[in-house]
N, C-alpha and C. Protein backbone atom coordinates (compact mmCIF):
# COMPACT_ATOMS: atom_id res chain seq x y z
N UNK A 1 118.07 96.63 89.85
CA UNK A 1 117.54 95.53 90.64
C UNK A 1 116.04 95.42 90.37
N UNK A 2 115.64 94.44 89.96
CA UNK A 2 114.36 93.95 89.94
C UNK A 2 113.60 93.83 90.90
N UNK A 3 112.08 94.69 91.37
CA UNK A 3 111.15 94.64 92.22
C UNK A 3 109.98 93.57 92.11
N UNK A 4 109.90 92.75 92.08
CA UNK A 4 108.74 91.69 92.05
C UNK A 4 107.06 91.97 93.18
N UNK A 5 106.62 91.40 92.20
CA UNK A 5 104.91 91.67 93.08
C UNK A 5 104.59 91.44 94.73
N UNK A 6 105.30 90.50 94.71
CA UNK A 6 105.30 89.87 96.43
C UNK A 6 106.33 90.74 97.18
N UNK A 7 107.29 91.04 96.84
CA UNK A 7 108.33 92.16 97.69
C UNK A 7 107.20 93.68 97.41
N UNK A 8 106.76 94.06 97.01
CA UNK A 8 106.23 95.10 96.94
C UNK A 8 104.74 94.64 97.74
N UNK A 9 104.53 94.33 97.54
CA UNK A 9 103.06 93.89 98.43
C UNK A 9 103.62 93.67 100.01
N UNK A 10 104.33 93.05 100.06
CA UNK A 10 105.42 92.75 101.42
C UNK A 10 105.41 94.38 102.15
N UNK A 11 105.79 94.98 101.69
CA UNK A 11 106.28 96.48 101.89
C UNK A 11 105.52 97.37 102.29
N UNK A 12 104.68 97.57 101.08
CA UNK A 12 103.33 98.59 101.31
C UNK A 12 101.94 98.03 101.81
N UNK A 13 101.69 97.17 101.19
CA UNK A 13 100.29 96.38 101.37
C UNK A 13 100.24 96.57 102.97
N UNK A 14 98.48 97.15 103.52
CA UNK A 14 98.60 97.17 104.96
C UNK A 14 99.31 97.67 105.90
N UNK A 15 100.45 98.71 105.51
CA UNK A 15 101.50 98.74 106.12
C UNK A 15 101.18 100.57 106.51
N UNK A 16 101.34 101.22 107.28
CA UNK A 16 100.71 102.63 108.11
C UNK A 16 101.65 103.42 108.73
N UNK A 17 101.86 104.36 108.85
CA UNK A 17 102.93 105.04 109.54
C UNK A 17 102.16 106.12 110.12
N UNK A 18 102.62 106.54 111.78
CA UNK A 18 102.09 107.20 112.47
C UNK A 18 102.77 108.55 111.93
N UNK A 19 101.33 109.56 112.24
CA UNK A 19 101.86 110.87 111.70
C UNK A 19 102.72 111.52 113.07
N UNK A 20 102.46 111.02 114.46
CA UNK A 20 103.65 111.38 115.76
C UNK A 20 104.65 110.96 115.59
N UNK A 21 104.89 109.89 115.83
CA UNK A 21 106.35 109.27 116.24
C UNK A 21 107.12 108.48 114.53
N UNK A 22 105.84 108.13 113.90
CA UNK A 22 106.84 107.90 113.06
C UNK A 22 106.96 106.45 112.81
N UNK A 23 106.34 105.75 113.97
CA UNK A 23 106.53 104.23 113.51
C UNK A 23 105.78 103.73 112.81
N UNK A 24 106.11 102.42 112.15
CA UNK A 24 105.58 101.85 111.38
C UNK A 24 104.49 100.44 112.16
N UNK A 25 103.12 100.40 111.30
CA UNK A 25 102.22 99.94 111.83
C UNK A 25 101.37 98.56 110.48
N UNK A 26 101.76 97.71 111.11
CA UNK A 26 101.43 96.62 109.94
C UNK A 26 100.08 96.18 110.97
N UNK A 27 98.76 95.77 109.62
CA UNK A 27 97.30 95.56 109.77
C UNK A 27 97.72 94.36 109.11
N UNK A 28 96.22 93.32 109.63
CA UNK A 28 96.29 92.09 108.92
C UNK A 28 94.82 92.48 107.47
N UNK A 29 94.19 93.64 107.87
CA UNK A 29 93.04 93.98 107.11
C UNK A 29 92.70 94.94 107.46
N UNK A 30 92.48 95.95 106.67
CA UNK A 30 92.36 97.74 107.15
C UNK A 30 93.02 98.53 107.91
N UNK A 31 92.17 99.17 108.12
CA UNK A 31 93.46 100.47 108.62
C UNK A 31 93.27 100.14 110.59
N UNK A 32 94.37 100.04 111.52
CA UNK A 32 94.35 99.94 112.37
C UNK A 32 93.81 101.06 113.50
N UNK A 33 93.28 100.80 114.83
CA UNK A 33 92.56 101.88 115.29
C UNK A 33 93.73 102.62 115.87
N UNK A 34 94.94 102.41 116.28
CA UNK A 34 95.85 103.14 117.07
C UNK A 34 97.30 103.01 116.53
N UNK A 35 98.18 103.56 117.01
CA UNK A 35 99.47 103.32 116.80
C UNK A 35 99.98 102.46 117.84
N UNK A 36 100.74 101.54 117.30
CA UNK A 36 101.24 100.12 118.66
C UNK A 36 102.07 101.39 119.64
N UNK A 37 102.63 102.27 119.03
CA UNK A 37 104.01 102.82 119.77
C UNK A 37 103.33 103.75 120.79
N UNK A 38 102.88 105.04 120.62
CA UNK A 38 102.43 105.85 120.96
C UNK A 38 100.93 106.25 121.64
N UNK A 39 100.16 105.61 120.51
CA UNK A 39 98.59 105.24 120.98
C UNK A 39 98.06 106.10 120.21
N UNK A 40 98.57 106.71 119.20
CA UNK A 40 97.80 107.95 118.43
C UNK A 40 97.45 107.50 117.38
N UNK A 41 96.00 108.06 117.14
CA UNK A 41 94.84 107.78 115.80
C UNK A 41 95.28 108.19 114.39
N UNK A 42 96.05 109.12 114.50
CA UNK A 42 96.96 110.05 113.39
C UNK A 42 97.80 108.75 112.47
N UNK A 43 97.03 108.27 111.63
CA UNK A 43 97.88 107.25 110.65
C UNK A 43 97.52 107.19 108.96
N UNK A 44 98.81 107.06 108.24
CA UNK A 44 98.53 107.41 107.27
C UNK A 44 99.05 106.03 106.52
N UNK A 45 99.06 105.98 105.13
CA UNK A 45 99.54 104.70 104.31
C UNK A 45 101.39 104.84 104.10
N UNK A 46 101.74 104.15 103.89
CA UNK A 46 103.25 103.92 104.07
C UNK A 46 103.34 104.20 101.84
N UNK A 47 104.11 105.57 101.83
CA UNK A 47 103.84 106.12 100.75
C UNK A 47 105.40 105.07 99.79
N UNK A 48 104.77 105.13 98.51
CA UNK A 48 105.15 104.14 97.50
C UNK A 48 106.48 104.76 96.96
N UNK A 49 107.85 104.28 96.50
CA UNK A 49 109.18 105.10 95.90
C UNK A 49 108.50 105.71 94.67
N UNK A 50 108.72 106.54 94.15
CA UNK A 50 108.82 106.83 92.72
C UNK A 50 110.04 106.19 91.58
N UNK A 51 109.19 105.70 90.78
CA UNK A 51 109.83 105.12 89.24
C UNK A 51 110.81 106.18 88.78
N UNK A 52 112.27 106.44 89.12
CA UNK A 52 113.05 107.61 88.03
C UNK A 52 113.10 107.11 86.68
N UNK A 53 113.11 108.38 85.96
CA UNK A 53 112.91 108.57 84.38
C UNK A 53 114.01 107.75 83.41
């Protein structure tokens, strides 16, 4: 299946996951100050699949 630029930008671009709970946290520009779910500062980037060989 073919991944295109806009489905992948869709996905990751802006997109954060709390290191507590786990949810996912979409920014319109940078990194957000809290988690919507929980309220915790602990956020990281929403990590990319790997290409298999």
């Amino acid at each position: 299946m073919a991944e295109f630029k806009e489905s992948m930008a869709r996905r990751f671009n802006n997109v954060f996951v709390c290191q507590r709970c786990n949810a996912t946290n979409r920014s319109g520009s940078g990194k957000p100050s809290k988690c919507r779910k929980c309220g915790s500062q602990r956020l990281r980037l929403k990590k990319k699949k790997r290409k298999s060989a």
